[in-house]
C-alpha atoms as a PDB file:
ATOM      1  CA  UNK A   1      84.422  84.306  69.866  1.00  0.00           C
ATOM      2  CA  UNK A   2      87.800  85.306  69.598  1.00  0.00           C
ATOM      3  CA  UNK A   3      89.445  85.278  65.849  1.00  0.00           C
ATOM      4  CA  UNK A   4      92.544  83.473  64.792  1.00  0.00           C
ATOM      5  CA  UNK A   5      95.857  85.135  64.153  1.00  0.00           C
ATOM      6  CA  UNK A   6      96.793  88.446  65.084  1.00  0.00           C
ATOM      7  CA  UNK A   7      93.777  89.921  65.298  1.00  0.00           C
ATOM      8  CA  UNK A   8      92.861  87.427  68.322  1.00  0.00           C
ATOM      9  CA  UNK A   9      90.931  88.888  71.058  1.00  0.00           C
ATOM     10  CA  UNK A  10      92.951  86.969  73.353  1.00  0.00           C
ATOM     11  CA  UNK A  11      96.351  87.571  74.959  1.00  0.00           C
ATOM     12  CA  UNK A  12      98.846  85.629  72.837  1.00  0.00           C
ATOM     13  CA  UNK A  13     100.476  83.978  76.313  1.00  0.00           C
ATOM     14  CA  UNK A  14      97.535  82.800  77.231  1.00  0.00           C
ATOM     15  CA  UNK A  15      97.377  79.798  74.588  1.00  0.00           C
ATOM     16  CA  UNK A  16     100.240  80.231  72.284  1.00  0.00           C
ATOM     17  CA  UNK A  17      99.234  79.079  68.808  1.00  0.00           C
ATOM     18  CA  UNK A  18      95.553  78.579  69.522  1.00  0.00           C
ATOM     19  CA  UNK A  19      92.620  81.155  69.275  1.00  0.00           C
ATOM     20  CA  UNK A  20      90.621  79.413  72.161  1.00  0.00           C
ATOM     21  CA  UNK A  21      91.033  79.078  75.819  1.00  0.00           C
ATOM     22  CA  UNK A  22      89.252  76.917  78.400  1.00  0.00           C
ATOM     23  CA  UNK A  23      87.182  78.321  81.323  1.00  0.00           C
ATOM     24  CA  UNK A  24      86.815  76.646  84.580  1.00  0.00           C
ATOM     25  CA  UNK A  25      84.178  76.806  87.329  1.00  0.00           C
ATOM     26  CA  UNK A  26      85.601  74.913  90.125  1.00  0.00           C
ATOM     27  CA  UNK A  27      83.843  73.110  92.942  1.00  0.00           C
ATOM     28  CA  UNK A  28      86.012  74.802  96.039  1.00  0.00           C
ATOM     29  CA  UNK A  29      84.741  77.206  98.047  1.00  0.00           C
ATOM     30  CA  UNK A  30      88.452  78.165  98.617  1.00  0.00           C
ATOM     31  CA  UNK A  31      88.997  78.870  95.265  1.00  0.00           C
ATOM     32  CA  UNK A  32      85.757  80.689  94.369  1.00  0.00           C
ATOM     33  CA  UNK A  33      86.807  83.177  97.499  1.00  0.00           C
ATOM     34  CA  UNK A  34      90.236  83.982  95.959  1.00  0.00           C
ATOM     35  CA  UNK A  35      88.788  84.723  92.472  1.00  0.00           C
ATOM     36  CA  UNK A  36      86.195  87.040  94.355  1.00  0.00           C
ATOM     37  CA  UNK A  37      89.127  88.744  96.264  1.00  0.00           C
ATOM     38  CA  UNK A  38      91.365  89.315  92.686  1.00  0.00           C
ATOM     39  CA  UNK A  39      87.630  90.714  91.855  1.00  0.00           C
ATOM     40  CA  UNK A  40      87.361  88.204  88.588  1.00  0.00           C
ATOM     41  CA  UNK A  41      88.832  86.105  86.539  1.00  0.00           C
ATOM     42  CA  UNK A  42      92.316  84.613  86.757  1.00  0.00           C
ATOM     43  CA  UNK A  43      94.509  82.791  83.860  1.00  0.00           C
ATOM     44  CA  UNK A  44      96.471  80.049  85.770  1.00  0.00           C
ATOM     45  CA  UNK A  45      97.469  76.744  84.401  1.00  0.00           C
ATOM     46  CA  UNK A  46      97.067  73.305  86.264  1.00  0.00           C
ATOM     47  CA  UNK A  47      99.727  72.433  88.588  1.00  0.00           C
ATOM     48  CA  UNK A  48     100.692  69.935  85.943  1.00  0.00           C
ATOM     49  CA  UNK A  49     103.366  69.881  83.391  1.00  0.00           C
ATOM     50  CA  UNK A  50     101.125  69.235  80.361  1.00  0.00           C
ATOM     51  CA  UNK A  51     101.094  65.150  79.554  1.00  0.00           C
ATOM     52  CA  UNK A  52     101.945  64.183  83.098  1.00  0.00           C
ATOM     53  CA  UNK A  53      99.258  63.214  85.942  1.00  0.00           C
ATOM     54  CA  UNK A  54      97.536  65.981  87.930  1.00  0.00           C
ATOM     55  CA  UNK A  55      98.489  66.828  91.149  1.00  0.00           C
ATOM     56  CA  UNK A  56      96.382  66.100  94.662  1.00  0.00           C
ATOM     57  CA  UNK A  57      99.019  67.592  96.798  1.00  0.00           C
ATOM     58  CA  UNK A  58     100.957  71.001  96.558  1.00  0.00           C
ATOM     59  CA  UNK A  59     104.266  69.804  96.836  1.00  0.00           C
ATOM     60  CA  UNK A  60     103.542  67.227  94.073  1.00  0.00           C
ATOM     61  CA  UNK A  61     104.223  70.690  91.409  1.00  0.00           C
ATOM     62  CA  UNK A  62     107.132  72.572  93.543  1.00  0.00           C
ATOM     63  CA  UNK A  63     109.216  72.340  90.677  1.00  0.00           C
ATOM     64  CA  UNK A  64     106.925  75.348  88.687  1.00  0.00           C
ATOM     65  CA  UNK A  65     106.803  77.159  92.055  1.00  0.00           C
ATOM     66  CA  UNK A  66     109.617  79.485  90.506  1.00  0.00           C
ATOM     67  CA  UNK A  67     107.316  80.248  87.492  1.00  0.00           C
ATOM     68  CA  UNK A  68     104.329  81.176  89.614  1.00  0.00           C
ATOM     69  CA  UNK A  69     103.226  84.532  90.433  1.00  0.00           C
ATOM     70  CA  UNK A  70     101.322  82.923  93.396  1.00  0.00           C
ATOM     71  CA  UNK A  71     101.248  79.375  95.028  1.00  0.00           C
ATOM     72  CA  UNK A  72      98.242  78.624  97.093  1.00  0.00           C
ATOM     73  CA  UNK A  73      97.807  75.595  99.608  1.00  0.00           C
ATOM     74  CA  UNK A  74      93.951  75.096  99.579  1.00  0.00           C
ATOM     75  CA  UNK A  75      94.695  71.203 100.953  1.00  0.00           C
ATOM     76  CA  UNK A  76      95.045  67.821  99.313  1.00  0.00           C
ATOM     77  CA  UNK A  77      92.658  66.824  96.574  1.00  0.00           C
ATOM     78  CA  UNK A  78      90.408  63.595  96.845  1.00  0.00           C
ATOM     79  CA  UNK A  79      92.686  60.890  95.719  1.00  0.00           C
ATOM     80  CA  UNK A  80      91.628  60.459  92.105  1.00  0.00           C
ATOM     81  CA  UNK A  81      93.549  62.071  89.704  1.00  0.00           C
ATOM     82  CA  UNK A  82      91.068  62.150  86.723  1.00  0.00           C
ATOM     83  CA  UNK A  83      91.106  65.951  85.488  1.00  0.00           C
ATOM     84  CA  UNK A  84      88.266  68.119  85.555  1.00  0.00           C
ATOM     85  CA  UNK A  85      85.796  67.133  82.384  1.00  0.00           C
ATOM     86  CA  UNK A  86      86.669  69.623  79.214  1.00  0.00           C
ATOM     87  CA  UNK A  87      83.629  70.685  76.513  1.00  0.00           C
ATOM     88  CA  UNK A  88      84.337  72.479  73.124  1.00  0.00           C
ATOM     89  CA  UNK A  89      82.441  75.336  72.550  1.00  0.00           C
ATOM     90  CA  UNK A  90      83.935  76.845  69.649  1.00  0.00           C
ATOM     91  CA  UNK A  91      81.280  76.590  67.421  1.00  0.00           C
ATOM     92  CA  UNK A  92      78.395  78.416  67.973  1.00  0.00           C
ATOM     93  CA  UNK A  93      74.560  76.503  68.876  1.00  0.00           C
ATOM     94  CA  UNK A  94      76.879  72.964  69.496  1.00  0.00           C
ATOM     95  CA  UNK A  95      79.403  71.334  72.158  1.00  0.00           C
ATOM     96  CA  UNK A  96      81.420  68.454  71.945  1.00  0.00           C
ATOM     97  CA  UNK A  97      82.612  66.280  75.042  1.00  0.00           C
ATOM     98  CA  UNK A  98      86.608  66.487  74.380  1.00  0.00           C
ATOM     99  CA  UNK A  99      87.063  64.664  77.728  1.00  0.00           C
ATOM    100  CA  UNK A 100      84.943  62.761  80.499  1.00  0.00           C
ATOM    101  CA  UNK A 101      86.001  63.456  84.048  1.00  0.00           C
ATOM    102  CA  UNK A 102      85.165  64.634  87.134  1.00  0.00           C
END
């Protein structure tokens, strides 16, 4: 587990002022196959701007295109807009359910 502060494991852009990060495992073939071609993991951020509802269609974010390293168009999202379902696992031996979705 990574430590707080400056001795963090992580990379301080990846969460600024937090020592954790959150991992996700989609359900998209397309998106499994571009993580296999980078050869592992990528840091991204949702096509959101944090607060506001998540985006089904690519041209619902094209504002943050300019901040992006890469855009991809992997197709529009099933209409519901509930965001993937996030579990703390900070503390070692326990989770907690932060937030119910899909």
């Amino acid at each position: 587990m990574a430590s707080v502060g400056e001795h963090s494991l992580l990379n301080k852009g990846l969460n600024p002022g937090l020592c954790s990060i959150g991992i996700r495992i989609p359900d998209s073939f397309f998106i499994r196959k571009v993580v296999e071609l980078f050869g592992g993991a990528i840091a991204l951020t949702s096509a959101n701007i944090s607060g506001q509802l998540s985006t089904i269609h690519i041209d619902e974010f094209s504002a943050l295109w300019p901040h992006c390293a890469f855009v991809f168009d992997g197709g529009e999202l099933p209409p519901t807009r509930e965001g993937s379902t996030v579990v703390d696992l900070t503390i070692p031996g326990t989770f907690k359910v932060l937030r119910s979705g899909r």
